[in-house]
N, C-alpha and C. Protein backbone atom coordinates (compact mmCIF):
# COMPACT_ATOMS: atom_id res chain seq x y z
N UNK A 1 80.61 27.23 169.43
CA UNK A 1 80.38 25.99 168.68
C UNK A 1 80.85 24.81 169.53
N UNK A 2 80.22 23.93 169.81
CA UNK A 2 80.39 22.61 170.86
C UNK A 2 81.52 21.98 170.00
N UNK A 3 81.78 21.03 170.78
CA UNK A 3 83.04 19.79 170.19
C UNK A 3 82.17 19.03 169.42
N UNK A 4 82.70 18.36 168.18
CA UNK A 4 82.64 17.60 167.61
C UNK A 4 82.54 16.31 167.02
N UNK A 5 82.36 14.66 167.11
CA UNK A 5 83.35 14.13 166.63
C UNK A 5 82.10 12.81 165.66
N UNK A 6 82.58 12.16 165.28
CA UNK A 6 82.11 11.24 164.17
C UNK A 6 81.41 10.43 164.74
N UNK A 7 80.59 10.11 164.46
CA UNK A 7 79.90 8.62 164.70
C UNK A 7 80.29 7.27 164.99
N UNK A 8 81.47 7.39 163.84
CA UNK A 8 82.21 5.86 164.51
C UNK A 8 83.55 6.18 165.42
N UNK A 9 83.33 7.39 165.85
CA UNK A 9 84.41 7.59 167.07
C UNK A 9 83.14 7.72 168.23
N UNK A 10 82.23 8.27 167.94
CA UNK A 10 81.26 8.26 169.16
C UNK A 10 80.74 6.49 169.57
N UNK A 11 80.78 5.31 168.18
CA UNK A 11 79.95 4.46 169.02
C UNK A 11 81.45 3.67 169.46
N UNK A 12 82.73 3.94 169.49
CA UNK A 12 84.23 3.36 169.85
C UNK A 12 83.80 3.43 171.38
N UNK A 13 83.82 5.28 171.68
CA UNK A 13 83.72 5.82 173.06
C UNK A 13 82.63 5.10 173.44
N UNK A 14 81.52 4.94 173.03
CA UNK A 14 79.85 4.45 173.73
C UNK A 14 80.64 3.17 174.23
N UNK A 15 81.25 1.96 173.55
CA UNK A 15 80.90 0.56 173.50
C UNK A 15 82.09 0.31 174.51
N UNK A 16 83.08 1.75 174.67
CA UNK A 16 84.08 1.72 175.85
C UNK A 16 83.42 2.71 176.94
N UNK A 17 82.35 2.44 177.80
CA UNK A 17 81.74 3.23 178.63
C UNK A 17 80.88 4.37 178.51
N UNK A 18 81.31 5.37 177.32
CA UNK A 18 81.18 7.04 177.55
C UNK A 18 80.32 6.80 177.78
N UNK A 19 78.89 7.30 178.45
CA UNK A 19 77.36 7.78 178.22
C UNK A 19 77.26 8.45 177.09
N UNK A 20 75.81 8.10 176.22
CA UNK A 20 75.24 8.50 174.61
C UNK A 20 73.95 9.02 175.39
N UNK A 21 73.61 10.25 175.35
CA UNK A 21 72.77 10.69 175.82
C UNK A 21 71.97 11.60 174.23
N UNK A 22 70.41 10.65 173.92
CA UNK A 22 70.23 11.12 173.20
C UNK A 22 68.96 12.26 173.06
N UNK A 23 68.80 13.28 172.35
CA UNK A 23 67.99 14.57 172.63
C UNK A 23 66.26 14.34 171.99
N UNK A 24 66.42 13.39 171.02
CA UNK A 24 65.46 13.45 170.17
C UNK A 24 63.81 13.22 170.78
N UNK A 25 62.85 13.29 170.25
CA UNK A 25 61.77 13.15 171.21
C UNK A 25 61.67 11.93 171.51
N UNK A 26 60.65 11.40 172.46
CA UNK A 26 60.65 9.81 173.34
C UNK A 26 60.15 9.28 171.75
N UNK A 27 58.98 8.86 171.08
CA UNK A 27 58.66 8.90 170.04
C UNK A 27 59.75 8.49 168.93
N UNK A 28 60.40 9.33 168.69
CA UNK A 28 61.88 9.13 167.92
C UNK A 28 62.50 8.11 168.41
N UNK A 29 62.72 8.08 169.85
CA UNK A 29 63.95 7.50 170.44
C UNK A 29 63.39 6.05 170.41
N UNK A 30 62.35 5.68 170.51
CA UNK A 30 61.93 4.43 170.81
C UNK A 30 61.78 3.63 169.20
N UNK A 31 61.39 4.60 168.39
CA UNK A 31 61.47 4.01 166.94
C UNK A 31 62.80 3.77 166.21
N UNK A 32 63.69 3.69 166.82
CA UNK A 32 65.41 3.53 166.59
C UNK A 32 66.10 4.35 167.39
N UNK A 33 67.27 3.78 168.10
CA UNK A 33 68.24 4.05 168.75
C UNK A 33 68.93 3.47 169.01
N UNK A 34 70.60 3.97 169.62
CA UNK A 34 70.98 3.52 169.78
C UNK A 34 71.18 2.42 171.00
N UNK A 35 71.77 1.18 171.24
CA UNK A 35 71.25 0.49 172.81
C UNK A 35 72.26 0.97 173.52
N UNK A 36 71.90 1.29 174.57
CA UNK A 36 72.21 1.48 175.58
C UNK A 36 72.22 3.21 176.10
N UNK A 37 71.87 3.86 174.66
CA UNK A 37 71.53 5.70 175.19
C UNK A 37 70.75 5.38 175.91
N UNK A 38 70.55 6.66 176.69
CA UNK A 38 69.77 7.20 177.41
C UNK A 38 68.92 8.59 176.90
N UNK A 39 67.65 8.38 177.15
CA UNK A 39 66.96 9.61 176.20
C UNK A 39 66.43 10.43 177.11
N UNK A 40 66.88 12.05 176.84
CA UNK A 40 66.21 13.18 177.12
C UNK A 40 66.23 14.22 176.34
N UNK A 41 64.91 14.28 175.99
CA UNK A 41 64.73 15.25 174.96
C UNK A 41 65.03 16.33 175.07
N UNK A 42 65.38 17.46 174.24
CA UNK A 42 65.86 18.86 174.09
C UNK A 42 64.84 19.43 174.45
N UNK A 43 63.48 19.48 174.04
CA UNK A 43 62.17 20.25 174.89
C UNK A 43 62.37 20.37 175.99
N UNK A 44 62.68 19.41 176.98
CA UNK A 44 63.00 18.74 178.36
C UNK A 44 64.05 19.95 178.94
N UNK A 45 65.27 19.50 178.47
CA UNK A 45 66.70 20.29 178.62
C UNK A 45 66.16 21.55 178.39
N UNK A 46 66.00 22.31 177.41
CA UNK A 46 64.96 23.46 177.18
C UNK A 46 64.62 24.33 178.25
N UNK A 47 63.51 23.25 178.52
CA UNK A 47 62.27 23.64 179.47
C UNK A 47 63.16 23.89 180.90
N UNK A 48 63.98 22.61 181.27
CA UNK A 48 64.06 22.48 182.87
C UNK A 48 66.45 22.21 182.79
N UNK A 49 66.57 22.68 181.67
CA UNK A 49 68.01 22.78 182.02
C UNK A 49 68.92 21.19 182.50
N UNK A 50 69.94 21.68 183.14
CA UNK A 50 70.07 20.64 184.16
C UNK A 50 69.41 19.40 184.63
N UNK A 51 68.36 19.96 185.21
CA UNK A 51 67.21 19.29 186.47
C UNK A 51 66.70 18.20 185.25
N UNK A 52 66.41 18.44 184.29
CA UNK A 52 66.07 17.45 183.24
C UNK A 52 66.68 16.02 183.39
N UNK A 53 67.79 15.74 183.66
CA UNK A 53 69.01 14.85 183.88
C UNK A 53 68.29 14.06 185.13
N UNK A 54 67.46 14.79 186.51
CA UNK A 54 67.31 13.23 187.39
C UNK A 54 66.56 12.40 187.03
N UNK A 55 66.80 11.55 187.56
CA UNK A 55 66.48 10.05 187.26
C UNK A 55 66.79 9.46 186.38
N UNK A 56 67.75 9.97 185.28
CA UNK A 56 68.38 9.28 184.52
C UNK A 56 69.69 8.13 184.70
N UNK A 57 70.17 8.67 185.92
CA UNK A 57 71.35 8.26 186.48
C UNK A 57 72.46 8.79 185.55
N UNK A 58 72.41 9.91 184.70
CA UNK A 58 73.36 10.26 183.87
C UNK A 58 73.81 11.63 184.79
N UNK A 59 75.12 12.53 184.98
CA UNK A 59 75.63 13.42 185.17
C UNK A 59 75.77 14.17 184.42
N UNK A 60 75.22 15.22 184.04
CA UNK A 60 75.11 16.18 182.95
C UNK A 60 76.16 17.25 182.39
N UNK A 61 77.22 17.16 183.80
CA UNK A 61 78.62 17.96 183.61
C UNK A 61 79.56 17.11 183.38
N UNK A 62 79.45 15.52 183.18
CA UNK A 62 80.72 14.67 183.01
C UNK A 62 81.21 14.91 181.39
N UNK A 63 82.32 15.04 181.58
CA UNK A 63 83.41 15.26 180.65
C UNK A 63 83.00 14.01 179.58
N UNK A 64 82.96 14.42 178.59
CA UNK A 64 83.01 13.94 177.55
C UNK A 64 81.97 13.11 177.35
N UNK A 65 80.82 13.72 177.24
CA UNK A 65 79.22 13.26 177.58
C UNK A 65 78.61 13.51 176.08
N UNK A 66 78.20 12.31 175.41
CA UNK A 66 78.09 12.06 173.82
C UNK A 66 76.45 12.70 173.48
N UNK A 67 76.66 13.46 172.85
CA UNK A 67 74.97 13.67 172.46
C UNK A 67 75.00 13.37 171.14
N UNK A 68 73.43 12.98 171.09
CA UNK A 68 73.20 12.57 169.34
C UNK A 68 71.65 12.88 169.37
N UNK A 69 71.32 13.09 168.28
CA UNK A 69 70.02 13.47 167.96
C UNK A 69 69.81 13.10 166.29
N UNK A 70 68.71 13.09 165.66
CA UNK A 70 68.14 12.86 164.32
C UNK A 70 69.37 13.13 163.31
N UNK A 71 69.95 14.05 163.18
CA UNK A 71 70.93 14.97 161.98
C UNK A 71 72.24 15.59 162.76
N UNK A 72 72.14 16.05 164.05
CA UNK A 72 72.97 16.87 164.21
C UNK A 72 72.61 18.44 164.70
N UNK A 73 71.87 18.79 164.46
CA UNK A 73 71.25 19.99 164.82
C UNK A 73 70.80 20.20 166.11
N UNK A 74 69.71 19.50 166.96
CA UNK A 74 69.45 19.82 168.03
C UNK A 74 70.68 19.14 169.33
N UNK A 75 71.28 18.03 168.67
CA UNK A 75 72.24 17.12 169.80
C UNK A 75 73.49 18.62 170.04
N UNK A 76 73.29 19.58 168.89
CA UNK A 76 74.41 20.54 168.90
C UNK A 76 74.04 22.15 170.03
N UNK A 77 72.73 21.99 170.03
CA UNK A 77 71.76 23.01 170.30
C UNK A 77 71.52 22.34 172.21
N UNK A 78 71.59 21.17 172.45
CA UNK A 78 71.57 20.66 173.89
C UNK A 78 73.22 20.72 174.52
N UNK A 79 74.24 20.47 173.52
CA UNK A 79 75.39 20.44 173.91
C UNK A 79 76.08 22.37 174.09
N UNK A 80 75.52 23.29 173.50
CA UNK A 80 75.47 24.24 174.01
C UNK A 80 75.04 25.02 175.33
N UNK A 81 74.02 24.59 175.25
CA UNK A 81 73.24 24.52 176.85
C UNK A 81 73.62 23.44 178.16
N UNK A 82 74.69 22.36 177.65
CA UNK A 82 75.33 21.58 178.83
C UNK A 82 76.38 22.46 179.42
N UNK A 83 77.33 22.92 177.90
CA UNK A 83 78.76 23.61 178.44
C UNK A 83 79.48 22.43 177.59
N UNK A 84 80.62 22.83 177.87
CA UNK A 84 82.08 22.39 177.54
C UNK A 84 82.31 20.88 177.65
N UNK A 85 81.85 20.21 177.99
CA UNK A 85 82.12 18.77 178.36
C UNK A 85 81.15 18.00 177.28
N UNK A 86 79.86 18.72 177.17
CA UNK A 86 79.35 17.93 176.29
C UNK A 86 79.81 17.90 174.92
N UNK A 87 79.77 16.70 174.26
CA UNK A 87 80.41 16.23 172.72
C UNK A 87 79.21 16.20 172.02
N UNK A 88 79.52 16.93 170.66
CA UNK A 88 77.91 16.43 169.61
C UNK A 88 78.81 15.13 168.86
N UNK A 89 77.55 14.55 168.34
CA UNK A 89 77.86 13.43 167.34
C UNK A 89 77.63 13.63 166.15
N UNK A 90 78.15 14.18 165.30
CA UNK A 90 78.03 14.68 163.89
C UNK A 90 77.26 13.82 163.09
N UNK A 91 76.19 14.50 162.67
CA UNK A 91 75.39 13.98 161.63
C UNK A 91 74.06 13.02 162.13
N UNK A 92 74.23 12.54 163.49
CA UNK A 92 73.03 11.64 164.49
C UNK A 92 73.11 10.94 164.18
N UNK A 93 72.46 10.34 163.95
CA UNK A 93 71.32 9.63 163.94
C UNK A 93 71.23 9.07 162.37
N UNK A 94 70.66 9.64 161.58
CA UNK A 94 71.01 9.47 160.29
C UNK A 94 72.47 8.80 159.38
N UNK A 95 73.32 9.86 160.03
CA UNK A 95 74.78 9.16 160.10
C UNK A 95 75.31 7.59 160.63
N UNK A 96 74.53 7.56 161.94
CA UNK A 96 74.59 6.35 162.82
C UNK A 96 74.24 5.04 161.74
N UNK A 97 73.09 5.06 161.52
CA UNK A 97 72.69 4.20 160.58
C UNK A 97 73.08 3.94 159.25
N UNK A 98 73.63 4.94 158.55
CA UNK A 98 74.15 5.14 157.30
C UNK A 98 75.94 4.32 157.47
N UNK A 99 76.08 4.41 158.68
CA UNK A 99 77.51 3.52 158.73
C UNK A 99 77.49 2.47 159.28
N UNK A 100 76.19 1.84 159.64
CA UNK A 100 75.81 0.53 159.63
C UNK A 100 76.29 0.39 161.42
N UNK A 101 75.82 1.29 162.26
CA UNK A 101 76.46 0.88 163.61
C UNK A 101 75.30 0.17 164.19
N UNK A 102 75.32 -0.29 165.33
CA UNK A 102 74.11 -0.74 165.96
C UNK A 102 73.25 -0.26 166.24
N UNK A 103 71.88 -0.76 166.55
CA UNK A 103 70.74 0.13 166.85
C UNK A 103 69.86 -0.90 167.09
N UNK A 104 68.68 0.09 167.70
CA UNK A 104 67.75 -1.32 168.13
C UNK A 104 66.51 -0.71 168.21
């Protein structure tokens, strides 16, 4: 089971540096998100692992690397397949908005 943590501890960490790396499809991501994630979808990660990550300029093994997705489910399902460093964001997306954080 990946690490955990809340939404308004994930957008604390975001707005103090962390990378928000989000899973949901491009589609999704462009119809709300958060500013300043970076989007790669779980199909992606899936499909090509790792290698999914170039050209993002994101590092895919950095410690304490925020995923979020729609609910919670797949950001939990990509953070399994990173390893240990990656963090889910409980609840996504849905959550995100429901506590009134930013988005764009």
């Amino acid at each position: 089971m990946p690490q955990s943590i809340s939404v308004k501890e994930a957008a604390e960490r975001h707005q103090n540096g962390t990378t928000l790396v989000d899973v949901r499809e491009t589609d999704e991501f462009e119809a709300v998100s958060v500013p300043g994630a970076v989007n790669v979808p779980l199909s992606l990660i899936q499909k090509s692992g790792k290698k999914s990550f170039v050209n993002t300029g994101v590092d895919p093994d950095m410690d304490g690397l925020l995923v979020i997705c729609r609910s919670g489910g797949r950001s939990a399902a990509a953070c399994q397949q990173l390893g240990r460093h990656a963090i889910n964001v409980d609840g996504g997306m849905l959550a995100w908005v429901a506590a009134g954080l930013p988005t764009c």
